[in-house]
C-alpha atoms as a PDB file:
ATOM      1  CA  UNK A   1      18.884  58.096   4.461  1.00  0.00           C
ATOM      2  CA  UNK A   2      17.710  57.152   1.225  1.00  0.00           C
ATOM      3  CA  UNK A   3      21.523  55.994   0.200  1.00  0.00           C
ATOM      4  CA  UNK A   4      22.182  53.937   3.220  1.00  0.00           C
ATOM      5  CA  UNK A   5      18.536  51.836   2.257  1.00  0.00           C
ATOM      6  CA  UNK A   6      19.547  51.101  -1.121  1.00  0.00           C
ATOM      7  CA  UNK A   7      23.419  50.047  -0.037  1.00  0.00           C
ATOM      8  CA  UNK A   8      21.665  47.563   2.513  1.00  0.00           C
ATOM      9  CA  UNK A   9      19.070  46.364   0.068  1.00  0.00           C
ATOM     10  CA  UNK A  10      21.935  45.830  -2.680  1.00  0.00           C
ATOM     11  CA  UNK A  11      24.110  44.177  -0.200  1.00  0.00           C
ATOM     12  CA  UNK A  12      21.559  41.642   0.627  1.00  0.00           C
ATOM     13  CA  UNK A  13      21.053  41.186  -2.739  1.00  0.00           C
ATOM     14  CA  UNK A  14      24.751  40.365  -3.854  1.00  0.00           C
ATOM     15  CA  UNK A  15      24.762  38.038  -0.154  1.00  0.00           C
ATOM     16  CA  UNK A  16      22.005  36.769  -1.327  1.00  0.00           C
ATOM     17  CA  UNK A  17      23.736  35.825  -4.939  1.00  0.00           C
ATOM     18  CA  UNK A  18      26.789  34.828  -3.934  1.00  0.00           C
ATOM     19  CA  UNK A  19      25.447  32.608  -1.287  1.00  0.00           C
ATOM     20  CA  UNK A  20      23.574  31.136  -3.636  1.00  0.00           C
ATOM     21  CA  UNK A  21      25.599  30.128  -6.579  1.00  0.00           C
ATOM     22  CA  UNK A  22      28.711  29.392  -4.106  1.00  0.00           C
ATOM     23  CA  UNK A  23      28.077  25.524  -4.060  1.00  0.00           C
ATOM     24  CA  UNK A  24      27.933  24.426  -7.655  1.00  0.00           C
ATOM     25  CA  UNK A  25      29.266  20.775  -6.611  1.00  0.00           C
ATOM     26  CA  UNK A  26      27.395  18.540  -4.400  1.00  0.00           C
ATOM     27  CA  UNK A  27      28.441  15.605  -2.423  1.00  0.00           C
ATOM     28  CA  UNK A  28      27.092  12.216  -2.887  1.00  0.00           C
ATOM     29  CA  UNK A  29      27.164   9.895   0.405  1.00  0.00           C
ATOM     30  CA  UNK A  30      27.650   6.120  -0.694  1.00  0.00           C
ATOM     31  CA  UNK A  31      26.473   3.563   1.746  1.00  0.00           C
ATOM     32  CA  UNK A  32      26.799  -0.301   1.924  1.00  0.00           C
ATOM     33  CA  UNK A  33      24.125  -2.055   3.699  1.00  0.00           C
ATOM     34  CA  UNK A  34      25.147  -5.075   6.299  1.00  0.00           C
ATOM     35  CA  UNK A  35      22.397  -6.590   8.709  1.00  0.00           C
ATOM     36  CA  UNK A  36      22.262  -5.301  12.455  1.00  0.00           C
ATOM     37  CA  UNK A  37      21.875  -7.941  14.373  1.00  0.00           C
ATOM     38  CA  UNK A  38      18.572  -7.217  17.221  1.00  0.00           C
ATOM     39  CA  UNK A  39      19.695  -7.641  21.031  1.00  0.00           C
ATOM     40  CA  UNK A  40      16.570  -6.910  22.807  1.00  0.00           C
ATOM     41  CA  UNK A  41      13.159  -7.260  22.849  1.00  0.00           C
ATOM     42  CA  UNK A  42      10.504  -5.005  24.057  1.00  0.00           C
ATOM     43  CA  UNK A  43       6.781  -4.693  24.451  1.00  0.00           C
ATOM     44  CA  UNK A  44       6.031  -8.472  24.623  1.00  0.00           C
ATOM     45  CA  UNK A  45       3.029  -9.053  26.622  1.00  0.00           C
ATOM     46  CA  UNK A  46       3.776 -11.912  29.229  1.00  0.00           C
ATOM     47  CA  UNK A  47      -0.077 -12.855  29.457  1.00  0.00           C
ATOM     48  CA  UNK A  48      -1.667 -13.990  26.404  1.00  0.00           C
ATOM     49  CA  UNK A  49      -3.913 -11.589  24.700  1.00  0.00           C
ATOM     50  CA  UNK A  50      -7.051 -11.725  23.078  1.00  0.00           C
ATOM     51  CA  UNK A  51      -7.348 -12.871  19.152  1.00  0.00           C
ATOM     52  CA  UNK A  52      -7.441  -9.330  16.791  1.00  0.00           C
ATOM     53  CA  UNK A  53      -5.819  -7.482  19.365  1.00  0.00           C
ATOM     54  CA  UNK A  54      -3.070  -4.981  17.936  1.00  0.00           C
ATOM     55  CA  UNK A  55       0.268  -4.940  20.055  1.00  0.00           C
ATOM     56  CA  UNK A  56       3.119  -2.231  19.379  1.00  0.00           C
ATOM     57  CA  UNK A  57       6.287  -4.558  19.899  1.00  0.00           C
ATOM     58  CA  UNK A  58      10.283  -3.024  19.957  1.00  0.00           C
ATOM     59  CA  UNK A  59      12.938  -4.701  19.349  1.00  0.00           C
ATOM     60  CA  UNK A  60      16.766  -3.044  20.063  1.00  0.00           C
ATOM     61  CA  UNK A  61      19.637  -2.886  18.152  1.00  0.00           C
ATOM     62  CA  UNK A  62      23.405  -1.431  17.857  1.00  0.00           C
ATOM     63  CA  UNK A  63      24.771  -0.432  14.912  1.00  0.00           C
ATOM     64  CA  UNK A  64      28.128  -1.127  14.167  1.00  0.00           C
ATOM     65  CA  UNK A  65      29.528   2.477  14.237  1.00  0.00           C
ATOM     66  CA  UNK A  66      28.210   6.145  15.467  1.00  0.00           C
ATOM     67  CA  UNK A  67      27.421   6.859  11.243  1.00  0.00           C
ATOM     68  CA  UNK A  68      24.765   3.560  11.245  1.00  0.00           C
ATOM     69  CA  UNK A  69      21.434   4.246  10.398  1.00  0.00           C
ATOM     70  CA  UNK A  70      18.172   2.470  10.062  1.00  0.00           C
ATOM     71  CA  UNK A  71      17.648   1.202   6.335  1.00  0.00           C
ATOM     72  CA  UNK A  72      15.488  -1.338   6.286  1.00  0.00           C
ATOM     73  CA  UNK A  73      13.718  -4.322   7.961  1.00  0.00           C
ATOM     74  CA  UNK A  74      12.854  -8.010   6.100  1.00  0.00           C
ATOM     75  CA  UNK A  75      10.484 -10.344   7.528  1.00  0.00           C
ATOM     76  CA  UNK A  76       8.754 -13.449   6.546  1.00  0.00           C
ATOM     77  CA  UNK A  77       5.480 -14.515   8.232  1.00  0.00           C
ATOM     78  CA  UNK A  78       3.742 -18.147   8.514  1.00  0.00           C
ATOM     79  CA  UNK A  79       0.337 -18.711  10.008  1.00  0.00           C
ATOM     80  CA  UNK A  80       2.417 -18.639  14.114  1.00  0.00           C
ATOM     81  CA  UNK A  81       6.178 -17.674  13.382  1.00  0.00           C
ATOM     82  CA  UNK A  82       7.383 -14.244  12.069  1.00  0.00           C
ATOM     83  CA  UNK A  83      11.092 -14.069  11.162  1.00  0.00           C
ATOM     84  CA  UNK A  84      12.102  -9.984  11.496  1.00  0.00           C
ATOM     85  CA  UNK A  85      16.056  -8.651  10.199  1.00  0.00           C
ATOM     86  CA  UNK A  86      17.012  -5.681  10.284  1.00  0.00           C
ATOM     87  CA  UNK A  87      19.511  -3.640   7.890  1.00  0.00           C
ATOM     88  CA  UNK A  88      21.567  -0.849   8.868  1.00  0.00           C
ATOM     89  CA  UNK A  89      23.185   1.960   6.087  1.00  0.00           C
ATOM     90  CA  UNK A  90      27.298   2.690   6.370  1.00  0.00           C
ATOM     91  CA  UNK A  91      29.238   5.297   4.741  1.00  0.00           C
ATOM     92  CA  UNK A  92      31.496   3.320   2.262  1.00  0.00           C
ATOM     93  CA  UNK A  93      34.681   3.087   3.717  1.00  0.00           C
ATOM     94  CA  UNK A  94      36.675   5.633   0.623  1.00  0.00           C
ATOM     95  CA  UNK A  95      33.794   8.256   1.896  1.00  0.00           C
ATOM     96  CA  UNK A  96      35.950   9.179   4.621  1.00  0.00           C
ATOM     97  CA  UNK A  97      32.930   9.841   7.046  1.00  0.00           C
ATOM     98  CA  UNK A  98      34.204  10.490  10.993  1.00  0.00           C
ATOM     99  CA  UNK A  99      32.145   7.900  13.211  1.00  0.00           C
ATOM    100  CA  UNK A 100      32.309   6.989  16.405  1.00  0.00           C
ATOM    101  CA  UNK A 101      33.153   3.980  17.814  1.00  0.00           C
ATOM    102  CA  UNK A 102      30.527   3.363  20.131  1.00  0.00           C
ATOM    103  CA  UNK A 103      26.759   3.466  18.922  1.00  0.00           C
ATOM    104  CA  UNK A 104      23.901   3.761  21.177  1.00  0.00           C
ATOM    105  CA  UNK A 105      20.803   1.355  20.986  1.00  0.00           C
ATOM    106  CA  UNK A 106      18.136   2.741  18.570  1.00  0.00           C
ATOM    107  CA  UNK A 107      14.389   1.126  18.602  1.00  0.00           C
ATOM    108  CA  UNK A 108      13.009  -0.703  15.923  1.00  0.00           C
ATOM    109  CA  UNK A 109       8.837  -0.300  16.081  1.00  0.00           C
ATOM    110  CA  UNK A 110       6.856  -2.777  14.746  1.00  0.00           C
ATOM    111  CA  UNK A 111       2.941  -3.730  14.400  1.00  0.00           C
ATOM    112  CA  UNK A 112       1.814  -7.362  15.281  1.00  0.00           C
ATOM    113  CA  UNK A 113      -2.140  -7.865  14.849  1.00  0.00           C
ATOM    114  CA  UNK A 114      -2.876 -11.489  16.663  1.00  0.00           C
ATOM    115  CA  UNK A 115      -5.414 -13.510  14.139  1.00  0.00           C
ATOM    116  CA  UNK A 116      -4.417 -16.558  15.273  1.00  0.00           C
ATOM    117  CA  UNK A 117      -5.102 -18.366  18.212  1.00  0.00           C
ATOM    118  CA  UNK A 118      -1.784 -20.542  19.611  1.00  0.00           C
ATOM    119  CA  UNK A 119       1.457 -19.295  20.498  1.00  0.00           C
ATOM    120  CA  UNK A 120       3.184 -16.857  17.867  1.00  0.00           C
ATOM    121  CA  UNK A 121       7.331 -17.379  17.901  1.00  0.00           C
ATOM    122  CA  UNK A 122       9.073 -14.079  16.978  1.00  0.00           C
ATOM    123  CA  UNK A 123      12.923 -15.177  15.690  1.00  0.00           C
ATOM    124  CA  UNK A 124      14.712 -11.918  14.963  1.00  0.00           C
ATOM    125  CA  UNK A 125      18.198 -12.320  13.575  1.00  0.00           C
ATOM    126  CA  UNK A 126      21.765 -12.209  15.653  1.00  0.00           C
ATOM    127  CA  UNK A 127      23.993 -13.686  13.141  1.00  0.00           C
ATOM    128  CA  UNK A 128      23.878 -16.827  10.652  1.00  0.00           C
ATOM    129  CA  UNK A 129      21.842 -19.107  12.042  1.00  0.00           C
ATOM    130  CA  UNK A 130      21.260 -17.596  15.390  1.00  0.00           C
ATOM    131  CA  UNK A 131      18.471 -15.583  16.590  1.00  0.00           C
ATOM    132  CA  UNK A 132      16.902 -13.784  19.525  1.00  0.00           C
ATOM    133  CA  UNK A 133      13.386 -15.829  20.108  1.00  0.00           C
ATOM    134  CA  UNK A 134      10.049 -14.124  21.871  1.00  0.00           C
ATOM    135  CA  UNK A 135       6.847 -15.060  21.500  1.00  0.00           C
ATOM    136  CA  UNK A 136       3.365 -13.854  21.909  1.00  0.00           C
ATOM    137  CA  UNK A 137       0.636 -16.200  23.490  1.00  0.00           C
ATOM    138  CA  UNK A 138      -2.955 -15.319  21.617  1.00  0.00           C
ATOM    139  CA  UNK A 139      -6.230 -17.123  22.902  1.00  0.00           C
ATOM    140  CA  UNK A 140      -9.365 -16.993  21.846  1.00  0.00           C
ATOM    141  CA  UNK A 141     -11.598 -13.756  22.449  1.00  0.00           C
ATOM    142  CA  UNK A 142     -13.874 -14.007  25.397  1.00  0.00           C
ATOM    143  CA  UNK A 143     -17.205 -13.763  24.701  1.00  0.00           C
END
């Protein structure tokens, strides 16, 4: 009984070993980054809303291929216009990843706090020099 406890316990061990030093070389994934462009919009309040309120707005996009991913997002704010694009990450091509062809639509959350009383124009980027416009209509807070 005795035997058969140590032969399991030193077979563990030596799995154990071997299935840790197997993998002495490790891949690195290199990806390019291209902008996505946004196709929807989502979460944009039709009414206007009070100054200081704090909306959770979506936007959609589709990346290229199955092996896109979310990488980044730029945007540039004045006092009523936000300008949002986003940036998906790709496999270089010499990586020989397997993607799909088809992507779904992933979500993009965002954080908008109204300060500013007027209308607030969203432009989120579709390609050069064409964009998706929303806005956001914030009024003054009731008193």
């Amino acid at each position: 009984m005795i035997q058969k406890i140590v032969k399991a316990k030193l077979l563990a061990a030596a799995l154990f070993l071997g299935a840790f030093t197997a993998c002495t070389e490790t891949s690195q994934l290199e990806e390019i980054e291209l902008p996505v462009p946004i196709e929807e919009t989502a979460g944009f309040p039709r009414v206007p809303v009070n100054q200081d309120t704090t909306l959770t707005l979506r936007v959609l996009y589709r990346p290229d291929n199955g092996c896109g991913r979310f990488s980044r997002a730029d945007s540039t704010a004045a006092p009523l216009q936000t300008h949002l694009r986003l940036f998906a990450a790709y496999p270089v091509e010499d990586q020989q990843a397997v993607c799909t062809d088809i992507s779904k639509l992933v979500t993009f959350t965002f954080r908008f706090k109204a300060t500013t009383v007027g209308v607030h124009k969203f432009r989120f980027w579709q390609a050069d020099n064409t964009y998706l416009v929303d806005s956001v209509v914030v009024q003054e807070r009731k008193k």
